[in-house]
Protein backbone atom coordinates (compact mmCIF):
# COMPACT_ATOMS: atom_id res chain seq x y z
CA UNK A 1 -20.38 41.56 -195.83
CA UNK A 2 -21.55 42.48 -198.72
CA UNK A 3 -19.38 42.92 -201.94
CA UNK A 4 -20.58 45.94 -203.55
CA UNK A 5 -18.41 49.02 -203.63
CA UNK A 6 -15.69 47.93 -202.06
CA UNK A 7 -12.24 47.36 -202.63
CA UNK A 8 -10.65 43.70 -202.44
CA UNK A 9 -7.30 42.16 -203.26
CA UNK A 10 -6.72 38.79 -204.48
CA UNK A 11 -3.68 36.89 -203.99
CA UNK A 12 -2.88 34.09 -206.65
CA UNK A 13 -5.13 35.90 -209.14
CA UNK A 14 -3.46 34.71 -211.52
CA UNK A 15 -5.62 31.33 -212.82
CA UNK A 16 -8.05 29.40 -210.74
CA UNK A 17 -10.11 30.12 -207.83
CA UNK A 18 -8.11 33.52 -207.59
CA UNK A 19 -9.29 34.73 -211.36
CA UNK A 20 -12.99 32.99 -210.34
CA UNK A 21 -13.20 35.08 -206.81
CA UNK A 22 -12.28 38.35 -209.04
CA UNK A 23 -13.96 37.80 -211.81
CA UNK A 24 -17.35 37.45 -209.32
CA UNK A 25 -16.54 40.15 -206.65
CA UNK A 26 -16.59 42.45 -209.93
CA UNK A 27 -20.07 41.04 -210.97
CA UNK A 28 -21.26 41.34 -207.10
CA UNK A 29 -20.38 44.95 -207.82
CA UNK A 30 -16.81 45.47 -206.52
CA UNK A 31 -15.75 48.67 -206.79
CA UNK A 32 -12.08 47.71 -207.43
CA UNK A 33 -10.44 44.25 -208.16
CA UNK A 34 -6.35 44.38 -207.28
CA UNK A 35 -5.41 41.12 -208.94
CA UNK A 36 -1.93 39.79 -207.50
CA UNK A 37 0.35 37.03 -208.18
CA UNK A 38 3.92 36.18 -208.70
CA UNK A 39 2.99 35.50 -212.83
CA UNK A 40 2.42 39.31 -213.84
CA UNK A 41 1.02 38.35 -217.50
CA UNK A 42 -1.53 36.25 -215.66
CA UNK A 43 -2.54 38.63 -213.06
CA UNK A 44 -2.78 41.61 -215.79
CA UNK A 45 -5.04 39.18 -217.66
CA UNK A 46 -7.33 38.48 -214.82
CA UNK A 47 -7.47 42.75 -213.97
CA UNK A 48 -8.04 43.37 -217.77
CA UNK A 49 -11.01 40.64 -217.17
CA UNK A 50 -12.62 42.85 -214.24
CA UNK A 51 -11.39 46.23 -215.52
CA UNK A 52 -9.04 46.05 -211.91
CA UNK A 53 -5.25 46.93 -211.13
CA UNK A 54 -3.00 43.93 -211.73
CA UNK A 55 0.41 43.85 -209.31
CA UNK A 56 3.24 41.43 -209.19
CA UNK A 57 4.50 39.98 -205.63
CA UNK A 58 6.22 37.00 -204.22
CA UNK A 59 3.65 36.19 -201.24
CA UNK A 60 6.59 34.30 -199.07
CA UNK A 61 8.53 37.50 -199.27
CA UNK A 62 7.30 39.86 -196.78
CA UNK A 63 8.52 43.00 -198.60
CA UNK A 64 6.25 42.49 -201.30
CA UNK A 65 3.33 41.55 -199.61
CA UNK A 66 3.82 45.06 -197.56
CA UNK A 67 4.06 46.60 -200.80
CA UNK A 68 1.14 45.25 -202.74
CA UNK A 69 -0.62 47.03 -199.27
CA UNK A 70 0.76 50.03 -199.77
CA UNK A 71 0.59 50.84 -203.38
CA UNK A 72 -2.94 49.77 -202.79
CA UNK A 73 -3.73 52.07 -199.92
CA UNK A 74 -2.39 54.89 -201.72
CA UNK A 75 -3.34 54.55 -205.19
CA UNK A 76 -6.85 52.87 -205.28
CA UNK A 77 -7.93 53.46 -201.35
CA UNK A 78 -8.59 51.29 -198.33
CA UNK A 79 -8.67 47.44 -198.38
CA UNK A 80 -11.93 46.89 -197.54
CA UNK A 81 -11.25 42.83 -198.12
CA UNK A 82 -7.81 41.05 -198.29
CA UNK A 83 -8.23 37.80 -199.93
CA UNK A 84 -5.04 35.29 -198.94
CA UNK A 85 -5.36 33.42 -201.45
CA UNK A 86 -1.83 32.46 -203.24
CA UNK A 87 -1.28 28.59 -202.34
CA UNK A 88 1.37 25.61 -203.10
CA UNK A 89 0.95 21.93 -203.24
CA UNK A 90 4.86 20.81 -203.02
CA UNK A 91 6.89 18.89 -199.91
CA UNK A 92 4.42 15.39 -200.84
CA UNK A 93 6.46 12.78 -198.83
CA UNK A 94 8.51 13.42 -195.19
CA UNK A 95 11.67 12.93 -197.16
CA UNK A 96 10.97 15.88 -199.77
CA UNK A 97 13.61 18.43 -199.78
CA UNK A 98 13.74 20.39 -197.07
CA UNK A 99 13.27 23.50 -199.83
CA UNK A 100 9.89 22.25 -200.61
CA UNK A 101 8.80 22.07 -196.75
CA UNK A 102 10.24 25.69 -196.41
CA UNK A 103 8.78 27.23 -199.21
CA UNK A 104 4.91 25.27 -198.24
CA UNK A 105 5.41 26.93 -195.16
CA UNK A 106 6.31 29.98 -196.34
CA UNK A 107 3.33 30.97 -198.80
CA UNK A 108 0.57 28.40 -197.41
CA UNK A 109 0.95 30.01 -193.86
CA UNK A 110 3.36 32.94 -193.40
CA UNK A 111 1.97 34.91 -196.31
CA UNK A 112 -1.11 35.05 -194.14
CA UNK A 113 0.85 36.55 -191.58
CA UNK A 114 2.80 38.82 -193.59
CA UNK A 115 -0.53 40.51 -194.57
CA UNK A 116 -2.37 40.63 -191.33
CA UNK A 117 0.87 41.84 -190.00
CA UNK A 118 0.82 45.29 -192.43
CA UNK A 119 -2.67 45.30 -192.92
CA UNK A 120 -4.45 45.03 -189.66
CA UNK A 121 -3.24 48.37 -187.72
CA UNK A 122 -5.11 49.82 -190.69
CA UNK A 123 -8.26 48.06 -190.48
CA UNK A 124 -8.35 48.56 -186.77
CA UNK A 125 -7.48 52.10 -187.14
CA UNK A 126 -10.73 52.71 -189.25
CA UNK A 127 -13.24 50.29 -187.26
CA UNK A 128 -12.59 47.18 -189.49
CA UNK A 129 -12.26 45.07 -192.58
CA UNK A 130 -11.99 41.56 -193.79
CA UNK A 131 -9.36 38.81 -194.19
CA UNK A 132 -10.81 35.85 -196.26
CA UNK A 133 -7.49 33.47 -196.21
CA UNK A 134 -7.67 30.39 -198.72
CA UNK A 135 -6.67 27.39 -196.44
CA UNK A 136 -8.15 23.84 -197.71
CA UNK A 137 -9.81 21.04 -196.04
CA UNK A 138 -6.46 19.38 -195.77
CA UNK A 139 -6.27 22.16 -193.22
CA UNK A 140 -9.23 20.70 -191.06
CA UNK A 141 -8.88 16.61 -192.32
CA UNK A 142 -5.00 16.09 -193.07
CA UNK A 143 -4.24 14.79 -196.98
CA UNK A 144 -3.19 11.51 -198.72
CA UNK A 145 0.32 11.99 -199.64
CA UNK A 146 0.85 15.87 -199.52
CA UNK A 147 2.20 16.39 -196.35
CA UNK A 148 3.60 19.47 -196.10
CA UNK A 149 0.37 20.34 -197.67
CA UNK A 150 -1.54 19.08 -195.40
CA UNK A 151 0.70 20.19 -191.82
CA UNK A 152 0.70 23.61 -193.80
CA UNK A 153 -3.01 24.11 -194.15
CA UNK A 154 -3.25 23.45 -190.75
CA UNK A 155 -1.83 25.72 -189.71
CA UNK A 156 -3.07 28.34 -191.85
CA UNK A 157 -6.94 27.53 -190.17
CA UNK A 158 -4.52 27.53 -186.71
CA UNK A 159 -3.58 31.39 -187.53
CA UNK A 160 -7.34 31.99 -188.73
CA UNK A 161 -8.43 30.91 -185.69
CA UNK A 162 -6.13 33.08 -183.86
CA UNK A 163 -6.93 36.02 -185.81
CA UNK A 164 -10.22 35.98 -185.34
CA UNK A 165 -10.02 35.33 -181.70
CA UNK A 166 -7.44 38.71 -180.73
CA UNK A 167 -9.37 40.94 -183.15
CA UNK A 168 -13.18 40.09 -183.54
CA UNK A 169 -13.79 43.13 -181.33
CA UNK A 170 -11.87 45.42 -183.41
CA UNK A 171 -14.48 45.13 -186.08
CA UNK A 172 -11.97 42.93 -187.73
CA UNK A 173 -13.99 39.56 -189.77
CA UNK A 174 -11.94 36.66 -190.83
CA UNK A 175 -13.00 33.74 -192.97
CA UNK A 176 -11.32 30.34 -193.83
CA UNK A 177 -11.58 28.62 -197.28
CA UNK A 178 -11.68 25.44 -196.86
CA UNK A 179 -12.73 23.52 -200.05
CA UNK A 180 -11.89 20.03 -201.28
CA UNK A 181 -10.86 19.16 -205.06
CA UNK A 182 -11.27 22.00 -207.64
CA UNK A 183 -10.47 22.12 -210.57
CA UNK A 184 -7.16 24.62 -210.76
CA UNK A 185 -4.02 24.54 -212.30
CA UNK A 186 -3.08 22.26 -208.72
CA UNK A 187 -5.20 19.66 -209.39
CA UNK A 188 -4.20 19.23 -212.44
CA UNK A 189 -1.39 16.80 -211.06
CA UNK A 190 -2.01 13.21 -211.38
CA UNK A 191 -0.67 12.21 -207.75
CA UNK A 192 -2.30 10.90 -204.75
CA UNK A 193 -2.95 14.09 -203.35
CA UNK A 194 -4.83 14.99 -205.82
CA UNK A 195 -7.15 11.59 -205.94
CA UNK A 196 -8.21 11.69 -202.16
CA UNK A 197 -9.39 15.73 -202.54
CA UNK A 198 -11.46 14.24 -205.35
CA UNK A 199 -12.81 11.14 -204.11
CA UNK A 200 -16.30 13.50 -203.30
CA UNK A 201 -16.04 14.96 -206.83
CA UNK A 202 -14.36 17.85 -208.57
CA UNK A 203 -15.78 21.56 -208.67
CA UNK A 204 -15.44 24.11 -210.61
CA UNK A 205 -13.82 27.21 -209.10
CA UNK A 206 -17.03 28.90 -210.40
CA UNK A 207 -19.40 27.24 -208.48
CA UNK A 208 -16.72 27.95 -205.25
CA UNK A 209 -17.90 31.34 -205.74
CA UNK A 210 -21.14 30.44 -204.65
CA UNK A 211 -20.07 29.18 -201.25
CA UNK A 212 -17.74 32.35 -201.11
CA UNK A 213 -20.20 34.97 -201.77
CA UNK A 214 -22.46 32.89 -199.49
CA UNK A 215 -20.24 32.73 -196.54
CA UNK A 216 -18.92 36.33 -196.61
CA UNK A 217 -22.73 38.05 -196.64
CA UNK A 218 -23.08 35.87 -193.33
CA UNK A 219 -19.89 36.31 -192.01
CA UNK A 220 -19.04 32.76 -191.39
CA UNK A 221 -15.50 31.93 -190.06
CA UNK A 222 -15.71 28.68 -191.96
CA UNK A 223 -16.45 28.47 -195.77
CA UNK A 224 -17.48 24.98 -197.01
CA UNK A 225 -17.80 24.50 -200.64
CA UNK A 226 -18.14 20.86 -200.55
CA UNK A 227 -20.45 20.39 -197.60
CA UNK A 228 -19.88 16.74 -196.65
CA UNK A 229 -16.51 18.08 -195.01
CA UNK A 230 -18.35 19.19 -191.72
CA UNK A 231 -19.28 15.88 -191.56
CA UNK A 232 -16.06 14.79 -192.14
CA UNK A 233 -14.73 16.75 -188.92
CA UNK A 234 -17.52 15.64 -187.18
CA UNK A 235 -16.85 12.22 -187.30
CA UNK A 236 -12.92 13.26 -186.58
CA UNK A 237 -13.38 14.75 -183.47
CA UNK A 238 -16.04 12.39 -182.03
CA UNK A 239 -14.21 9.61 -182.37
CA UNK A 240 -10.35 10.37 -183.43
CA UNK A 241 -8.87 6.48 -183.18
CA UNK A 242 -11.71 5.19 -185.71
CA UNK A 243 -11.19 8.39 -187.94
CA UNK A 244 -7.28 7.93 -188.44
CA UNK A 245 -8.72 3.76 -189.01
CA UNK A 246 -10.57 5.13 -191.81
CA UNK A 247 -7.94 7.36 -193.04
CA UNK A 248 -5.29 4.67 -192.88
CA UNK A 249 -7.83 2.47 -195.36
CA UNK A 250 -8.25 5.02 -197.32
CA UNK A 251 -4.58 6.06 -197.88
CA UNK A 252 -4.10 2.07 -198.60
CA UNK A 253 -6.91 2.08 -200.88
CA UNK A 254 -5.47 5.10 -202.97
CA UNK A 255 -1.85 4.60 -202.70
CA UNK A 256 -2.14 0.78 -203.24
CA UNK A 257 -0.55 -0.16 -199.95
CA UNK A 258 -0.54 -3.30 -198.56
C-alpha cells in the first residue's frame, strides 16, 4: 500500500506513535489525516500539525468509534486506512482491580473490534481497504509485570489474525504493530513493564515510522520495528519449556526476585 492520496485515521493521535504515524502519512503524501483520541486539545494539535481533521472518541465505547466512521465517511470520504492505534498499559499484577483488567480489555482489544465491526461492510462493499491495528510484542512474547497488558495484546494479534484470515479475499489487508520499548507518554513509567520492553533499547516513535511505512508498501501482516523480536518468537515456539526458563530469569533478574 502505498500512502499517497489516501485517507487514514489514527486512533490515539493524540502524543506518541499516533502523532509520529500522522505526522509521516502526511509527508508520504496523505491526502487526509483524521487525528482521534479521547484528549481533544491533543488530537486538534496533532491535525493542526498535518493540516488534518481532529475528532474526539472514547475507543472502548462502541458508539463513538461508529461515529468517528461515520462523520469520516461523510465529511472527508472513504477510509482508505484505519489505524487502531489508541492503547493502555494498566491491570500490572493479577490482583489489580478488576476495573483496570476491564478497561485493558476494552481499548487494547475490543476497540479493534468495534472498528472492523462498522468499518468492514464498507471496505468490502468497495473491493477493500486497510486495518493497521497497534498491538505490541507483549502481544507475541508476554511482558514482565503488565499482565493485563500482556493477555490483552494477545489477543489483539489473536483478532488480527482472525481478520485477516475471514477477509483476505475481500481485498481487505490487515497489519499488526508489534514494537518493543518506545519512547511515548507509556513508557514514561518507571515500572517493570517498562524495563523488560527496553532491555533491547528504546526507539523513537519516529524511527517506528520507518518500519510502518516499510511494512504497509509490502503488505506484511506483521510489523517489526525492533527486529530481534522474530527471533524472540522463534526461539518461543521451538522450544516453549526453555523459553518460559528464560523468561522466568529474566522476570527475577528485573523484578529482583529470589
Amino acid at each position: 500500500m502505498e500512502l499517497a492520496d489516501k485517507i487514514i485515521v489514527v486512533t490515539g493521535a493524540a502524543s506518541g506513535i499516533g502523532r509520529a504515524m500522522a505526522v509521516r502519512f502526511k509527508a508520504e503524501g496523505a491526502k487526509q489525516i483524521v487525528a482521534v483520541d479521547i484528549n481533544i486539545e491533543g488530537a486538534q494539535a496533532t491535525a493542526e500539525m498535518v493540516d488534518g481533521v481532529a475528532m474526539s472518541a472514547d475507543v472502548s465505547r462502541e458508539e463513538d468509534i461508529q461515529r468517528v466512521i461515520e462523520e469520516t465517511e461523510s465529511n472527508v470520504g472513504p477510509i482508505d486506512l484505519f489505524c487502531s492505534n489508541a492503547g493502555v498499559g494498566m491491570g500490572e499484577r493479577i490482583n489489580s482491580p478488576n476495573q483496570e483488567w476491564q478497561m485493558s480489555w476494552d481499548i487494547n482489544v475490543m476497540s479493534h473490534v468495534y472498528a472492523a465491526r462498522h468499518l468492514l461492510p464498507l471496505m468490502v462493499a468497495r473491493g477493500g481497504g486497510y486495518f493497521l491495528n497497534t498491538s505490541s510484542a507483549a502481544g507475541l512474547l508476554n511482558q514482565i509485570g503488565g499482565a493485563a497488558y500482556g493477555v490483552t495484546k494477545h489477543a489483539a494479534v489473536g483478532f488480527g489474525e482472525w481478520l485477516a484470515i475471514h477477509h483476505k479475499h475481500e481485498g481487505v489487508k490487515v497489519s499488526m504493530l508489534c514494537p518493543q520499548a518506545v519512547r511515548t507518554p507509556m513508557t514514561e513509567t518507571d515500572n517493570d513493564a517498562t524495563a523488560a520492553a527496553a532491555s533491547n533499547g528504546m526507539i523513537e516513535p519516529e524511527e517506528l515510522c520507518d518500519t510502518v511505512v516499510e511494512g504497509l508498501r509490502d503488505e506484511s501482516f506483521m510489523i517489526l520495528p525492533h527486529p530481534i523480536v522474530l527471533d524472540f518468537m522463534r526461539n518461543k515456539t521451538s522450544n516453549y519449556d526453555r523459553w518460559i526458563g528464560g523468561m522466568n530469569k529474566l522476570m527475577k533478574k528485573i523484578t529482583g526476585a529470589l
